[in-house]
Protein backbone atom coordinates (compact mmCIF):
# COMPACT_ATOMS: atom_id res chain seq x y z
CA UNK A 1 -3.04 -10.65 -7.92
CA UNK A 2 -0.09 -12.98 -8.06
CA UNK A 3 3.59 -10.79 -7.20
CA UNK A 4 5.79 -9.52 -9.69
CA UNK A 5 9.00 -9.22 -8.67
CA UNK A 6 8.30 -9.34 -5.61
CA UNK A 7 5.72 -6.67 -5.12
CA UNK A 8 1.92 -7.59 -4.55
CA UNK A 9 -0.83 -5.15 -4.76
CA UNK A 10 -3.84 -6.72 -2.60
CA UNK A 11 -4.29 -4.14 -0.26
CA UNK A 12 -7.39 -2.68 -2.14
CA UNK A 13 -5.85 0.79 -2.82
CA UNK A 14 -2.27 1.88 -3.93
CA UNK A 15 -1.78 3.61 -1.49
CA UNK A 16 -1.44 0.66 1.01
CA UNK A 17 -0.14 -1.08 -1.45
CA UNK A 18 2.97 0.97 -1.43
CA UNK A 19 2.66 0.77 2.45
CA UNK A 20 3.21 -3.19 2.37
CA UNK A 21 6.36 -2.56 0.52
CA UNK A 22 7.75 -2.73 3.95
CA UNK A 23 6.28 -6.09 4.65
CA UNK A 24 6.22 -8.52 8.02
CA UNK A 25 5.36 -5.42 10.15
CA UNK A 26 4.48 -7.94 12.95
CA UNK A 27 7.78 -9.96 12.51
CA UNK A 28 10.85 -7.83 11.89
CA UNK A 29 10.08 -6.44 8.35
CA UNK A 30 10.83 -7.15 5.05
CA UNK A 31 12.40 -3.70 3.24
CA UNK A 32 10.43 -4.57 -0.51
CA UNK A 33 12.10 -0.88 -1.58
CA UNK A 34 15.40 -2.15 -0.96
CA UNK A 35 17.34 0.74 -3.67
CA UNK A 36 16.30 3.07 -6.24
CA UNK A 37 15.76 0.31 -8.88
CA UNK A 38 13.12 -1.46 -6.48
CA UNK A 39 11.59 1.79 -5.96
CA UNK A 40 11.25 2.13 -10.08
CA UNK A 41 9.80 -1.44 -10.25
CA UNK A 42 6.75 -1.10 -8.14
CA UNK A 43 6.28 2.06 -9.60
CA UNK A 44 6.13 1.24 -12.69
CA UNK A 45 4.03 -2.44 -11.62
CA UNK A 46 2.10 0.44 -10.29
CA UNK A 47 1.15 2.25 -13.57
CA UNK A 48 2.94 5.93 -11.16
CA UNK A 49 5.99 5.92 -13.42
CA UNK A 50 7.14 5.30 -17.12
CA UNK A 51 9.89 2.43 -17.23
CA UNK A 52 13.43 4.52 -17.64
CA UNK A 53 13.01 6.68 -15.56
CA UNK A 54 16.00 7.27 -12.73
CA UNK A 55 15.61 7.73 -9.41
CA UNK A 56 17.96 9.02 -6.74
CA UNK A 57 18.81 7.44 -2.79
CA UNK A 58 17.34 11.09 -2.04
CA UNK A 59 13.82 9.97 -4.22
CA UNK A 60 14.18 6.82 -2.25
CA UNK A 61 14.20 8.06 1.28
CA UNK A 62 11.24 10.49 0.08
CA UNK A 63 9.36 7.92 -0.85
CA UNK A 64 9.71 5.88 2.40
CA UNK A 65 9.13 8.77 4.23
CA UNK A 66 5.54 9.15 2.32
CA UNK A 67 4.93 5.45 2.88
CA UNK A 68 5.32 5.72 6.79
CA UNK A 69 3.05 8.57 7.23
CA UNK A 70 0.46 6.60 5.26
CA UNK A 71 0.84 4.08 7.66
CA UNK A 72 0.79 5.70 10.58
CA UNK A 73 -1.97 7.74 9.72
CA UNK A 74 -3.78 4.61 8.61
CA UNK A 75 -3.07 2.20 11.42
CA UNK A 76 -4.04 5.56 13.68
CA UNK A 77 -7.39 5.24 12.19
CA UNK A 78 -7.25 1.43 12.98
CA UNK A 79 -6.76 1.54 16.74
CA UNK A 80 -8.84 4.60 17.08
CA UNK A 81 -6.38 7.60 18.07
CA UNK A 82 -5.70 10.62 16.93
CA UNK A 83 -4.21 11.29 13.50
CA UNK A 84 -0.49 12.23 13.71
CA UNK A 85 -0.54 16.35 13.11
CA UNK A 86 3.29 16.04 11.10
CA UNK A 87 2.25 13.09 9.23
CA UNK A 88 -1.00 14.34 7.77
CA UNK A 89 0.50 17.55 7.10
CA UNK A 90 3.38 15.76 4.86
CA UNK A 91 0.65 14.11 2.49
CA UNK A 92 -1.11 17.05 2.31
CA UNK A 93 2.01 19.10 1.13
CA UNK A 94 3.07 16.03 -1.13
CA UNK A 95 -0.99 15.39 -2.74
CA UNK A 96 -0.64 19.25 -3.11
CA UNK A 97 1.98 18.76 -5.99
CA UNK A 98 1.42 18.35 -9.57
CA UNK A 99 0.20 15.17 -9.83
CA UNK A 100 0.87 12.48 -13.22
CA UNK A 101 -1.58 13.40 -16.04
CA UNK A 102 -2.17 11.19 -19.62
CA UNK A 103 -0.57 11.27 -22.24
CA UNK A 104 -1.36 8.84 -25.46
CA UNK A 105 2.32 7.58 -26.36
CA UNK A 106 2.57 4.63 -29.46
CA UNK A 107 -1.44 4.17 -29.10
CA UNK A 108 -0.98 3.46 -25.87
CA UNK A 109 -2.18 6.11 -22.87
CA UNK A 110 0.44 6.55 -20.05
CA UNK A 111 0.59 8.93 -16.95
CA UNK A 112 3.70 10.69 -16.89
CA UNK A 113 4.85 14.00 -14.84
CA UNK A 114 7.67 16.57 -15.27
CA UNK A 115 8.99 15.59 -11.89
CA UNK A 116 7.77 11.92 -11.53
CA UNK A 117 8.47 11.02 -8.21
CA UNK A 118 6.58 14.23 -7.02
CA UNK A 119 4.19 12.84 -9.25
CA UNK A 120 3.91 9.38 -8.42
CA UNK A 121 4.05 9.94 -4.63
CA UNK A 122 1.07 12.92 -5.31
CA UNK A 123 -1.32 10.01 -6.36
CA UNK A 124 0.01 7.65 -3.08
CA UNK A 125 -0.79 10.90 -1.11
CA UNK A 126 -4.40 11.70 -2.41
CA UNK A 127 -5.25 7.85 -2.15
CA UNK A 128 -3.75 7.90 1.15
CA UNK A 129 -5.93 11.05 2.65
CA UNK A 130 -8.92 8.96 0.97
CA UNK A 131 -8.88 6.47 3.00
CA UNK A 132 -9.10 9.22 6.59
CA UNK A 133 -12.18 9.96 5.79
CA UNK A 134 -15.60 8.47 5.72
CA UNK A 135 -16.36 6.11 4.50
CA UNK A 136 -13.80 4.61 3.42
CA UNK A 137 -11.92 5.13 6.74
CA UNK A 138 -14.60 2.58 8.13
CA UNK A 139 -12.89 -0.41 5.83
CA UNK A 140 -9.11 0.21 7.11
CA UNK A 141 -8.21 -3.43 8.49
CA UNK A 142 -5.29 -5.00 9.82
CA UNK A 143 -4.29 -8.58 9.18
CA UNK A 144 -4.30 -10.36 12.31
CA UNK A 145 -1.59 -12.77 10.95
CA UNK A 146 0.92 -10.56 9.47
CA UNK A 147 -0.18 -7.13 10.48
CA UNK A 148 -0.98 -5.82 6.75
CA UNK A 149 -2.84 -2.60 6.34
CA UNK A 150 -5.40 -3.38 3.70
CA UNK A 151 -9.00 -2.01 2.86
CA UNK A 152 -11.86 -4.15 3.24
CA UNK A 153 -13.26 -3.28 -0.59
CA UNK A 154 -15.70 -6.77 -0.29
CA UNK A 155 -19.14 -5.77 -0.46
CA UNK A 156 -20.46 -7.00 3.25
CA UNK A 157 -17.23 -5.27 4.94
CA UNK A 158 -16.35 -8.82 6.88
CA UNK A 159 -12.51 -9.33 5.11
CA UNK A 160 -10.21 -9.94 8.16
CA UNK A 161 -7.15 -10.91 6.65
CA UNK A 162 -4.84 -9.88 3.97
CA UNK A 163 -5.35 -12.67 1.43
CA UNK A 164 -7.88 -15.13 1.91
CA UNK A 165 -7.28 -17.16 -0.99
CA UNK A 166 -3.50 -17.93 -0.46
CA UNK A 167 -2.19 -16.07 2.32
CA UNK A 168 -2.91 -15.39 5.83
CA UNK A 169 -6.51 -16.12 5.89
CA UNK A 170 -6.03 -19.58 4.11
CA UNK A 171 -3.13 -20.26 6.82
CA UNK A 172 -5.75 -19.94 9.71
CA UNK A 173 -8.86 -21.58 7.58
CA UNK A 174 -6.21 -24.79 7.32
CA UNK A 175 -5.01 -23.86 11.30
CA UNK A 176 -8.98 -24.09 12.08
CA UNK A 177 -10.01 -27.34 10.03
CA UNK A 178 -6.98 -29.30 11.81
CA UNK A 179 -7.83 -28.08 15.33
CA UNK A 180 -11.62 -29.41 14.21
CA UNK A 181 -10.25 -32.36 13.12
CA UNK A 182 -8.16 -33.66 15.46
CA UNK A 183 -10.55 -33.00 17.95
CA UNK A 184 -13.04 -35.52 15.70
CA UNK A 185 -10.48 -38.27 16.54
């Protein structure tokens, strides 16, 4: 899926979706939640929040906080340790809230919630404790090029980068055919 405004959502689940909003893990990072309005964006790209709605610096550092549990529980799935006790015990408090529910508004159905970052970051939260358990904790991946979290949602379970098409995995397919080819010549 191409970006819009800045935000892409190729991580096969949301909820590591909302994890690459602080992108370039491998590098020095790239802060994609950058203020509240940011945060309202890639919720609403998301389809967590209706467009209008407000969000506080205090909704902003709760959301980050929710996104770096997910990844640390998810890259601690990745390299085989231990999940972290304090982070899996925030997403369980936060999928524990009243999650967004549907509501058919102008003929058209949207998810809304009386407190809609509790909402929103409910949904991240359930997603996220998902993906800790079998089997789809056996498809967690991590780019070797950028250091992405993703899940490997292709059918034989082989995806090793982020974006094959036009990201990191084309990068090192082009990387591969020039080392081949030069040593042809």
């Amino acid at each position: 899926m191409k970006p819009l405004s800045g935000f892409e959502f190729i991580a096969g689940c949301l909820a590591l979706d909302f994890v690459d909003t602080l992108g370039e893990r491998a590098g020095q990072g790239r802060e994609r939640l950058e203020d509240e309005n940011a945060l309202a964006a890639w919720l609403g790209q998301a389809e967590l929040a209706p467009g209008g709605v407000d969000f506080s610096a205090n909704d902003l550092a709760i959301a980050r906080s929710v996104r770096e549990a997910i990844y640390r529980c998810t890259t601690s799935v990745i390299d085989g340790g231990a999940l972290p006790a304090d982070d899996v015990a925030c997403l369980n408090l936060t999928a524990s809230r009243m999650p967004l529910r549907p509501r058919l508004q102008d003929g058209v159905l949207v998810r809304v919630g009386d407190q809609p970052l509790n909402a929103a970051m409910s949904v991240l939260a359930e997603d996220a404790l998902g993906l800790l358990v079998v089997p789809r904790r056996e498809r967690l991946r991590r780019c070797p090029e950028c250091a992405m979290v993703f899940e490997d949602t292709s059918r034989p379970g082989k995806r090793r980068w982020c974006s094959s098409a036009s990201g990191c995995g084309n990068r090192a397919k082009v990387r591969a055919h020039r080392a081949r080819r030069d040593t042809e010549t």
